[in-house]
Protein backbone atom coordinates (compact mmCIF):
# COMPACT_ATOMS: atom_id res chain seq x y z
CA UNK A 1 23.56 8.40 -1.31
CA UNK A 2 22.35 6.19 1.59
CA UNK A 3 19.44 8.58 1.76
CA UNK A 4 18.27 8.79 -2.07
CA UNK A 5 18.40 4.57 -1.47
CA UNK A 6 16.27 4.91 1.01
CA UNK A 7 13.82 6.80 -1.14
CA UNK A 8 13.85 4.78 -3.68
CA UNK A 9 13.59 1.57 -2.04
CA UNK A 10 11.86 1.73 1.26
CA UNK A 11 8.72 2.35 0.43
CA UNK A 12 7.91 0.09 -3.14
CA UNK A 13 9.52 -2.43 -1.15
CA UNK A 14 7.50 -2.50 2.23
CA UNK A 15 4.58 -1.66 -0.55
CA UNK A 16 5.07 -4.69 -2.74
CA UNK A 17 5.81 -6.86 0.44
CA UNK A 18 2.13 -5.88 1.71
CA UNK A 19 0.46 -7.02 -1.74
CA UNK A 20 2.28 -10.12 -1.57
CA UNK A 21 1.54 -11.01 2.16
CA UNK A 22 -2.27 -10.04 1.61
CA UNK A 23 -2.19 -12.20 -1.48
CA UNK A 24 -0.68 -14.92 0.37
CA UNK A 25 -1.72 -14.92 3.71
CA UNK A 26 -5.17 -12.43 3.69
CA UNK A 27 -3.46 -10.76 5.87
CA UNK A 28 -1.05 -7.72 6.54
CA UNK A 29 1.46 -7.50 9.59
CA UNK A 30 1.11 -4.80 11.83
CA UNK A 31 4.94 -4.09 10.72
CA UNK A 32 4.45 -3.11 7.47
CA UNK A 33 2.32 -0.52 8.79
CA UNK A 34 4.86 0.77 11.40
CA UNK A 35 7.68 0.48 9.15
CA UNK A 36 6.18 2.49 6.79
CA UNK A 37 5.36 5.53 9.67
CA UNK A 38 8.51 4.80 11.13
CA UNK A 39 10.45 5.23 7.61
CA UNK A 40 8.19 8.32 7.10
CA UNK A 41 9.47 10.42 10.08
CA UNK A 42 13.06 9.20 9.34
CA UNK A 43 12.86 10.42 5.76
CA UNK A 44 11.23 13.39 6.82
CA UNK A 45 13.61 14.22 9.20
CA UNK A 46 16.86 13.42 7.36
CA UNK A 47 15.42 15.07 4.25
CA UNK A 48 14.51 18.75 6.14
CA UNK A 49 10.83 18.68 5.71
CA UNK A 50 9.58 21.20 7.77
CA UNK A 51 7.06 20.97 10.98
CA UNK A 52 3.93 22.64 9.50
CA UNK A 53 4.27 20.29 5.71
CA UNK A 54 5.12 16.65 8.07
CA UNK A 55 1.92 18.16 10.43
CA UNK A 56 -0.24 18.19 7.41
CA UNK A 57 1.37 14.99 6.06
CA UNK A 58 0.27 13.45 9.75
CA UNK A 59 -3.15 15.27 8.76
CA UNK A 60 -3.65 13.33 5.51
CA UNK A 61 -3.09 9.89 7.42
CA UNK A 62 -5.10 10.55 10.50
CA UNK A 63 -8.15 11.65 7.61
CA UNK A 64 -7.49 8.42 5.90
CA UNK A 65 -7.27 6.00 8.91
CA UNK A 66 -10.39 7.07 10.11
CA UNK A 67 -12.39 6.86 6.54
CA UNK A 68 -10.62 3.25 6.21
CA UNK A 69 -11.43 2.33 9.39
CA UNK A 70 -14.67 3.21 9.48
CA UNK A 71 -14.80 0.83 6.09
CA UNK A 72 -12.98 -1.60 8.42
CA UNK A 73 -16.08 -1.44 11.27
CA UNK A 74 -18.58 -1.92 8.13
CA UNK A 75 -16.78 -5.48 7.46
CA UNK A 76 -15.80 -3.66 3.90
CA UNK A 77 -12.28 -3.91 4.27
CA UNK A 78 -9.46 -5.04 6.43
CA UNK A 79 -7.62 -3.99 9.68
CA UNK A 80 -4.39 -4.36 7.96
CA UNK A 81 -5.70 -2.56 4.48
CA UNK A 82 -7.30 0.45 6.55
CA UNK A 83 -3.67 0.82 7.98
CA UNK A 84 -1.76 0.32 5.16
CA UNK A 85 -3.82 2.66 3.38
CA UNK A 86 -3.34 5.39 6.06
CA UNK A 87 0.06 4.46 5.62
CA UNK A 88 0.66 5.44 2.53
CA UNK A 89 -1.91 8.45 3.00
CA UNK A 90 1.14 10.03 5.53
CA UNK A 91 3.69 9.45 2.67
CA UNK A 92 2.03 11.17 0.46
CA UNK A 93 -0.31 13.82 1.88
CA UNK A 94 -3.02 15.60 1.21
CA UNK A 95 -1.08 16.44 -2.40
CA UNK A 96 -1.04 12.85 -3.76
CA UNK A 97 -3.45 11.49 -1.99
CA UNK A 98 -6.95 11.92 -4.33
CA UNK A 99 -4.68 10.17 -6.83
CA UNK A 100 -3.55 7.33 -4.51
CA UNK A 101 -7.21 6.46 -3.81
CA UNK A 102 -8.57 6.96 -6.81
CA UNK A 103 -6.18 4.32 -8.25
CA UNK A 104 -6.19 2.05 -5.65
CA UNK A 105 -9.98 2.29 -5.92
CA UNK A 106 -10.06 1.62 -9.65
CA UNK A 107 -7.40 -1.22 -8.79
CA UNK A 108 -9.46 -2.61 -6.08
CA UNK A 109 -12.89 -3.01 -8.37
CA UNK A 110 -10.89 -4.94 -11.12
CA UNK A 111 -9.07 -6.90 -8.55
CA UNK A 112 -13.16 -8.00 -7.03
CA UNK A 113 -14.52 -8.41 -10.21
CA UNK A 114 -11.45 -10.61 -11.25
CA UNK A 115 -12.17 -12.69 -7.76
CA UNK A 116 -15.19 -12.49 -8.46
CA UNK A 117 -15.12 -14.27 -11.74
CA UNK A 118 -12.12 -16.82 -10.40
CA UNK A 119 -14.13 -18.10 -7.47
CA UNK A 120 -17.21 -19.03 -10.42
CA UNK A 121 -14.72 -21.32 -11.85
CA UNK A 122 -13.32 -24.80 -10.45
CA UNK A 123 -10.10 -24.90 -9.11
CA UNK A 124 -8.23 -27.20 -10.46
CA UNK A 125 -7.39 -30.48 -8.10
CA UNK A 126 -3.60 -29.97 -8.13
CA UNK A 127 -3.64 -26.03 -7.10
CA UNK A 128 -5.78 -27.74 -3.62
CA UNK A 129 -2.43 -28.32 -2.69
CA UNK A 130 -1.33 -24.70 -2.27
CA UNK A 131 -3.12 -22.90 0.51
CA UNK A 132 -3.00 -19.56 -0.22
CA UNK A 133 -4.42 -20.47 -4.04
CA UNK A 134 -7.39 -22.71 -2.06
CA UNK A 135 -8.10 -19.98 0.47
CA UNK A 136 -8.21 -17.06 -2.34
CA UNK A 137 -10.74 -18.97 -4.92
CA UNK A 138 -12.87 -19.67 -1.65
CA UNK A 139 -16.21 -17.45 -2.02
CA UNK A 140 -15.98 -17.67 2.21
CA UNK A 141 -12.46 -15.36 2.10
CA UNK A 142 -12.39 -11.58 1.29
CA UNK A 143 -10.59 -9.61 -1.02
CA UNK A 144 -7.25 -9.13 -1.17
CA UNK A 145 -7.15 -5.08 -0.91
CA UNK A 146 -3.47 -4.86 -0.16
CA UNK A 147 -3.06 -5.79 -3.62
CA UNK A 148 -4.89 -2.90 -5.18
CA UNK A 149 -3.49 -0.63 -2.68
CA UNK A 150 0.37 -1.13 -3.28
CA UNK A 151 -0.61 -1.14 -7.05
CA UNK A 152 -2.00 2.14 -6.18
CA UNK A 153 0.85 3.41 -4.53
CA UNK A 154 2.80 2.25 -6.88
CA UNK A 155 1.87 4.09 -9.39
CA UNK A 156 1.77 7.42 -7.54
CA UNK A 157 4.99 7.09 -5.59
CA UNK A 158 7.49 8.32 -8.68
CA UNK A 159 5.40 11.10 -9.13
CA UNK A 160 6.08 12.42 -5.02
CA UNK A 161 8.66 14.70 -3.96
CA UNK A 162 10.47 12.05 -2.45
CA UNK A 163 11.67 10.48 -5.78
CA UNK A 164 11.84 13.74 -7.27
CA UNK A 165 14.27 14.57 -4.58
CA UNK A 166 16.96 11.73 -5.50
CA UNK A 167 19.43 12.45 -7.77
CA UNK A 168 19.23 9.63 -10.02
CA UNK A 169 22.84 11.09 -11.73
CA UNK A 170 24.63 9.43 -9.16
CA UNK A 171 22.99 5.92 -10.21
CA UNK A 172 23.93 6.26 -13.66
CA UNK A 173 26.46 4.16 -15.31
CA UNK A 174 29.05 5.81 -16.92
């Protein structure tokens, strides 16, 4: 039971945490990042996934990390957004993954365009006194890609084999 938990609530939680911090703070901690590899290989692991499937899981991240970071070096993204993203690219492998970007891409336009349009408009006087709202409408700041990428993952993540492996029976009330 401990294990289907974990399934179900380690990663959309460490996801939706990343969205929030990158909407709050522009920025995404290095833990997220490791929690989510770290919480990978323990799943893994504890679930019986073999070597060869978590080597091409590890395959699907490394390809990931060094498309987003290469995005990163171009000033098109963010450290913390290329990692998240290769992240979540280990999670779900190479099976999952054309999905995952493809939403998180779609996500990611709407989410500029939306900025976009925000940042034309004045900001109000009383929402200057919230710092994250001031530093998001500022046409200075980036784009909060975390957002669009735990939307993303989201989205994708009851579709993977590791929700498909819980047993949602045992949740049920009877």
């Amino acid at each position: 039971m401990i294990l289907d938990l974990l399934r179900l609530l380690l990663f959309p939680t460490l996801m939706a945490f990343a969205a929030s911090s990158d909407l709050l703070t522009m920025t995404i901690s290095n833990r997220v990042s490791l929690l989510l590899i770290a919480g990978f290989f323990v799943l893994a692991v504890a679930s019986g996934m073999g070597p060869t499937v978590i080597g091409l899981h590890i395959a699907a991240g490394a390809t990931v990390l060094a498309v987003s970071f290469t995005c990163f070096a171009m000033g098109w993204i963010g450290g913390g957004d290329a990692k998240v993203a290769a992240a979540v690219a280990l999670w779900f492998g190479f099976g999952h993954m054309l999905d995952y970007l493809v939403y998180a891409s779609v996500f990611g336009g709407a989410l500029t365009l939306l900025l976009l349009q925000f940042r034309q408009w004045p900001l109000p006087a009383v929402l200057y006194g919230q710092p994250w709202l001031a530093r998001l409408h500022n046409n200075e700041s980036g784009i909060p890609y975390g957002i669009a990428l735990a939307l993303g993952a989201l989205l994708v993540y009851p579709e993977t084999e590791w929700v498909r492996a819980v047993d949602l029976t045992r949740f049920a009330l009877h």
